[in-house]
C-alpha atoms as a PDB file:
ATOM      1  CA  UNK A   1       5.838   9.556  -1.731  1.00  0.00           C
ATOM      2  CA  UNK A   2       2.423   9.678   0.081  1.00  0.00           C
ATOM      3  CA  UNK A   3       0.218   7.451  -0.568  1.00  0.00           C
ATOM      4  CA  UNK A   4      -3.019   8.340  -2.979  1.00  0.00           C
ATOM      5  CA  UNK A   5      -4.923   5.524  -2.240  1.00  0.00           C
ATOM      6  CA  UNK A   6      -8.172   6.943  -1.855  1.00  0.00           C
ATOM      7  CA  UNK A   7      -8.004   8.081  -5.516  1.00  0.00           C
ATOM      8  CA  UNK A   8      -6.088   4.743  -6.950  1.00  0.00           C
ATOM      9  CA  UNK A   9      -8.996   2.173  -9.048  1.00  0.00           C
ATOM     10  CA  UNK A  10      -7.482  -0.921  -7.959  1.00  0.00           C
ATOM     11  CA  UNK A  11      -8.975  -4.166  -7.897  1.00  0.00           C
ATOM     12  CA  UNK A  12     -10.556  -5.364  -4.389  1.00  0.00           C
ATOM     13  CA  UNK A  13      -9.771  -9.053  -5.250  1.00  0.00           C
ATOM     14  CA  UNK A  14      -6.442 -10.960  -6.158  1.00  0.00           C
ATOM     15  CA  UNK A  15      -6.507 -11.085 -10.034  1.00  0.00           C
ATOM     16  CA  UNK A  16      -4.613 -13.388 -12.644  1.00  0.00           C
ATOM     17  CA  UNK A  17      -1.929 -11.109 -14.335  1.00  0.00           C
ATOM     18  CA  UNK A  18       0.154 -11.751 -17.594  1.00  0.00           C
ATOM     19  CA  UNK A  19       3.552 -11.090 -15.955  1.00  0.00           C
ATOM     20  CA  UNK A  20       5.181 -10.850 -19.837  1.00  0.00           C
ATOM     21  CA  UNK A  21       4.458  -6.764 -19.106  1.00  0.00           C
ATOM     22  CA  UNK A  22       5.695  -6.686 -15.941  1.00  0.00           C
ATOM     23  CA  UNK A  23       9.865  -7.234 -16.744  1.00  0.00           C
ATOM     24  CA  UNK A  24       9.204  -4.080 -19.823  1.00  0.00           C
ATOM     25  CA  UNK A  25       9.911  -1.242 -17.341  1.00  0.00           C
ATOM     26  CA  UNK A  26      13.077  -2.386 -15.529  1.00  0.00           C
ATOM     27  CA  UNK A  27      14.290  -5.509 -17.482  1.00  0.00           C
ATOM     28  CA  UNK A  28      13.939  -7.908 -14.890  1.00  0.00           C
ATOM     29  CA  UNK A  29      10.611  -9.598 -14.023  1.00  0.00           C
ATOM     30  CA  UNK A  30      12.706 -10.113 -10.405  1.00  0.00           C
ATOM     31  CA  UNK A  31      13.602  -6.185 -10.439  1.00  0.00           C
ATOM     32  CA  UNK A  32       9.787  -5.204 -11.010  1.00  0.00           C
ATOM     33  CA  UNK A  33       8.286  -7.675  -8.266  1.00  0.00           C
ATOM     34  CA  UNK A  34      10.825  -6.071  -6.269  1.00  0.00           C
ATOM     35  CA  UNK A  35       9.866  -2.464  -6.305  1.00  0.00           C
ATOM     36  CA  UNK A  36       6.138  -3.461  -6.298  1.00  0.00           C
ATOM     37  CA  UNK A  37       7.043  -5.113  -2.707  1.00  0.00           C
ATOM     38  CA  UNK A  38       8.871  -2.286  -1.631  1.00  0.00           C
ATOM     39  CA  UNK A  39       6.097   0.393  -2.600  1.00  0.00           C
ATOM     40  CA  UNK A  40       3.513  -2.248  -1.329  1.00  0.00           C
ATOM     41  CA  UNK A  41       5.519  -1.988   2.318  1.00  0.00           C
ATOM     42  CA  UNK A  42       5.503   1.820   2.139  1.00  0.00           C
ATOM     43  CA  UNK A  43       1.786   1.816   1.639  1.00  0.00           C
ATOM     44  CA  UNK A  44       0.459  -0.423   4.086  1.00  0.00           C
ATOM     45  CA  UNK A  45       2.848   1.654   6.761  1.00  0.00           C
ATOM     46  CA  UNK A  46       1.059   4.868   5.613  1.00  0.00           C
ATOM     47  CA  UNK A  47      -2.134   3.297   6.225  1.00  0.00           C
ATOM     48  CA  UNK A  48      -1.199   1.988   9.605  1.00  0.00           C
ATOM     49  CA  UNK A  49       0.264   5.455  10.578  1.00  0.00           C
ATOM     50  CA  UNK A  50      -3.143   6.903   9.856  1.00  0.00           C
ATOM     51  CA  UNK A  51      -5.249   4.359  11.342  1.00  0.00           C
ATOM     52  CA  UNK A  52      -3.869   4.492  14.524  1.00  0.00           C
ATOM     53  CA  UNK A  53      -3.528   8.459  14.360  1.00  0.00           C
ATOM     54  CA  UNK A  54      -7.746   8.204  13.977  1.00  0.00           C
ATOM     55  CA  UNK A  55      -7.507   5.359  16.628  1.00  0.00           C
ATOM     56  CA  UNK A  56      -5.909   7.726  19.275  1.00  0.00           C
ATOM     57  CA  UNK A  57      -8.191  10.387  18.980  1.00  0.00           C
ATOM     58  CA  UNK A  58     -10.701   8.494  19.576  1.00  0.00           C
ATOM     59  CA  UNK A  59      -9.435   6.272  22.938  1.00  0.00           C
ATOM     60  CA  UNK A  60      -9.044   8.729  26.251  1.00  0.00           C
ATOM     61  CA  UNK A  61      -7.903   7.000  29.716  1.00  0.00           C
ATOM     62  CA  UNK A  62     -11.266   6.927  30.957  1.00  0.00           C
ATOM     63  CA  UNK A  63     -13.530   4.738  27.949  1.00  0.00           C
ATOM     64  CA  UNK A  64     -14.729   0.999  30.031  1.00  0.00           C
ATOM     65  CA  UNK A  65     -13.966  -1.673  27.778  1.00  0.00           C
ATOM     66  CA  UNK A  66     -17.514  -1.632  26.494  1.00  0.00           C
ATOM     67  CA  UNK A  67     -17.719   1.967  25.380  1.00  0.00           C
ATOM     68  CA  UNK A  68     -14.851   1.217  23.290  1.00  0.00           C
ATOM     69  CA  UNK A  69     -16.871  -1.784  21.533  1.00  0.00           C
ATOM     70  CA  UNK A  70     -19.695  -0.058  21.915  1.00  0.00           C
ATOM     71  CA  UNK A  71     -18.289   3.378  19.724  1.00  0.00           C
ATOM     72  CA  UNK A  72     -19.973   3.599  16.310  1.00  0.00           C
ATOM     73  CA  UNK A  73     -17.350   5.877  14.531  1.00  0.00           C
ATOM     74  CA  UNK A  74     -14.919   3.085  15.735  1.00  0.00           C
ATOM     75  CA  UNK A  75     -17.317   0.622  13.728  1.00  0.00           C
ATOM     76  CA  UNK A  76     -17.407   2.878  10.823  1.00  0.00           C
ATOM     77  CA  UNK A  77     -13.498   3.573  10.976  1.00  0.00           C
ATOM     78  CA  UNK A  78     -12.833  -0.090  10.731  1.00  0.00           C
ATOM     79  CA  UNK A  79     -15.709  -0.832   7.580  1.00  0.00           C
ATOM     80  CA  UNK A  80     -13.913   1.906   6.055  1.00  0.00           C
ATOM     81  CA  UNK A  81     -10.281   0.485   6.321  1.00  0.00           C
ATOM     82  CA  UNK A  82     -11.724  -2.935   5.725  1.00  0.00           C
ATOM     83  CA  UNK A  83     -13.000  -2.008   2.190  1.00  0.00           C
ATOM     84  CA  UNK A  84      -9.176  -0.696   0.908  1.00  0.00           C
ATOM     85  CA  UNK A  85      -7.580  -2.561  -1.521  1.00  0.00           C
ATOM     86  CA  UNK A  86      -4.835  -4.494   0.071  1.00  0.00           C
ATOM     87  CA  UNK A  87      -1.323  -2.373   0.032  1.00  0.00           C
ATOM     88  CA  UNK A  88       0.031  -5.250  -2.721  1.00  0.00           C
ATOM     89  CA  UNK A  89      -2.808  -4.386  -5.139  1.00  0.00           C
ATOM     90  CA  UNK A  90      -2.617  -0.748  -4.832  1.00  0.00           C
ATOM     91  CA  UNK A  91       1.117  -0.937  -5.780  1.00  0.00           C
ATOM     92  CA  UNK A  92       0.560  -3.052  -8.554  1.00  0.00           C
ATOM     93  CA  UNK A  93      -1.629  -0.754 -10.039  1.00  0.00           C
ATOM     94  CA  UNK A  94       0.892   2.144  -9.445  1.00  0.00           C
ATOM     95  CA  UNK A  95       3.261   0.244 -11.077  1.00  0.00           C
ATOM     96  CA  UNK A  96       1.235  -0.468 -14.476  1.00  0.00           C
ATOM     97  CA  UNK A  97       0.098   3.320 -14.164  1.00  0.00           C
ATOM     98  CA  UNK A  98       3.778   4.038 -14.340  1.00  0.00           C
ATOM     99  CA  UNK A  99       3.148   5.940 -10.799  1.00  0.00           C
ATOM    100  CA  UNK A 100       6.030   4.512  -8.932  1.00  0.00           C
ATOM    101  CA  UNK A 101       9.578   6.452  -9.481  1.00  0.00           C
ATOM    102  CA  UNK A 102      12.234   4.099  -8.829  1.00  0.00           C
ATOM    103  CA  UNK A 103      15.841   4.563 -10.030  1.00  0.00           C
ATOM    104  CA  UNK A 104      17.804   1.924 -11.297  1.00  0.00           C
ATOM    105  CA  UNK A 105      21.198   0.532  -9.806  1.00  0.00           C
ATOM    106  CA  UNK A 106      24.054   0.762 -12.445  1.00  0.00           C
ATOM    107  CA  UNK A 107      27.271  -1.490 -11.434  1.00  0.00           C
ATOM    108  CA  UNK A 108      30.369  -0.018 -12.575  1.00  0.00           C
ATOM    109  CA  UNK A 109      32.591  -1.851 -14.736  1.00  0.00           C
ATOM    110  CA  UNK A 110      36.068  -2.478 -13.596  1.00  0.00           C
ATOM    111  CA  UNK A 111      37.486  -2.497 -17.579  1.00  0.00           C
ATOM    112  CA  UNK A 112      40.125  -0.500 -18.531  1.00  0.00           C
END
């Protein structure tokens, strides 16, 4: 699942949260904190991937040290990644949007 974050309303700040609605959708508070995590980790990879795909195209084998500093899309590259909600809150918000698929592990019973 890619990654919509450009799109998602999240909140740029840490926020309390009732966590009495958070155990509705799987049964388990532990279950839901669990898929938020794991969503959480696919994000911030997705974001990584395409910050260093933009990173590459802009480094070559010739830039000095100080035209690297110096490189103003660079600056606005790194304002711009700097202003995204952090991976946990953008999952969170997935999760209460009901955004997240996850399928739920049955154990089967051994009775006869």
């Amino acid at each position: 699942m890619k990654a919509d974050y450009k799109n998602i309303k999240a909140e740029y700040e840490a926020i309390t949260r009732d966590l009495s609605g958070f155990d509705k959708k799987t049964g388990s508070i532990y279950e839901s904190v669990y898929i938020i995590s794991r969503r959480a980790n696919q994000i911030a990879a997705e974001i990584k991937d395409e910050l260093t795909q933009k990173i590459r195209e802009f480094s070559s084998a010739t830039d000095t040290l100080d035209e690297v500093f110096e490189n103003r899309e660079q600056i606005n590259l790194a304002k711009y990644y700097e202003q995204i909600p952090k991976p946990s809150l953008l999952a969170i918000k997935e999760f209460e949007d009901d955004k997240i698929y996850f399928k739920k592990y049955e154990e089967e019973s051994d009775e006869l």
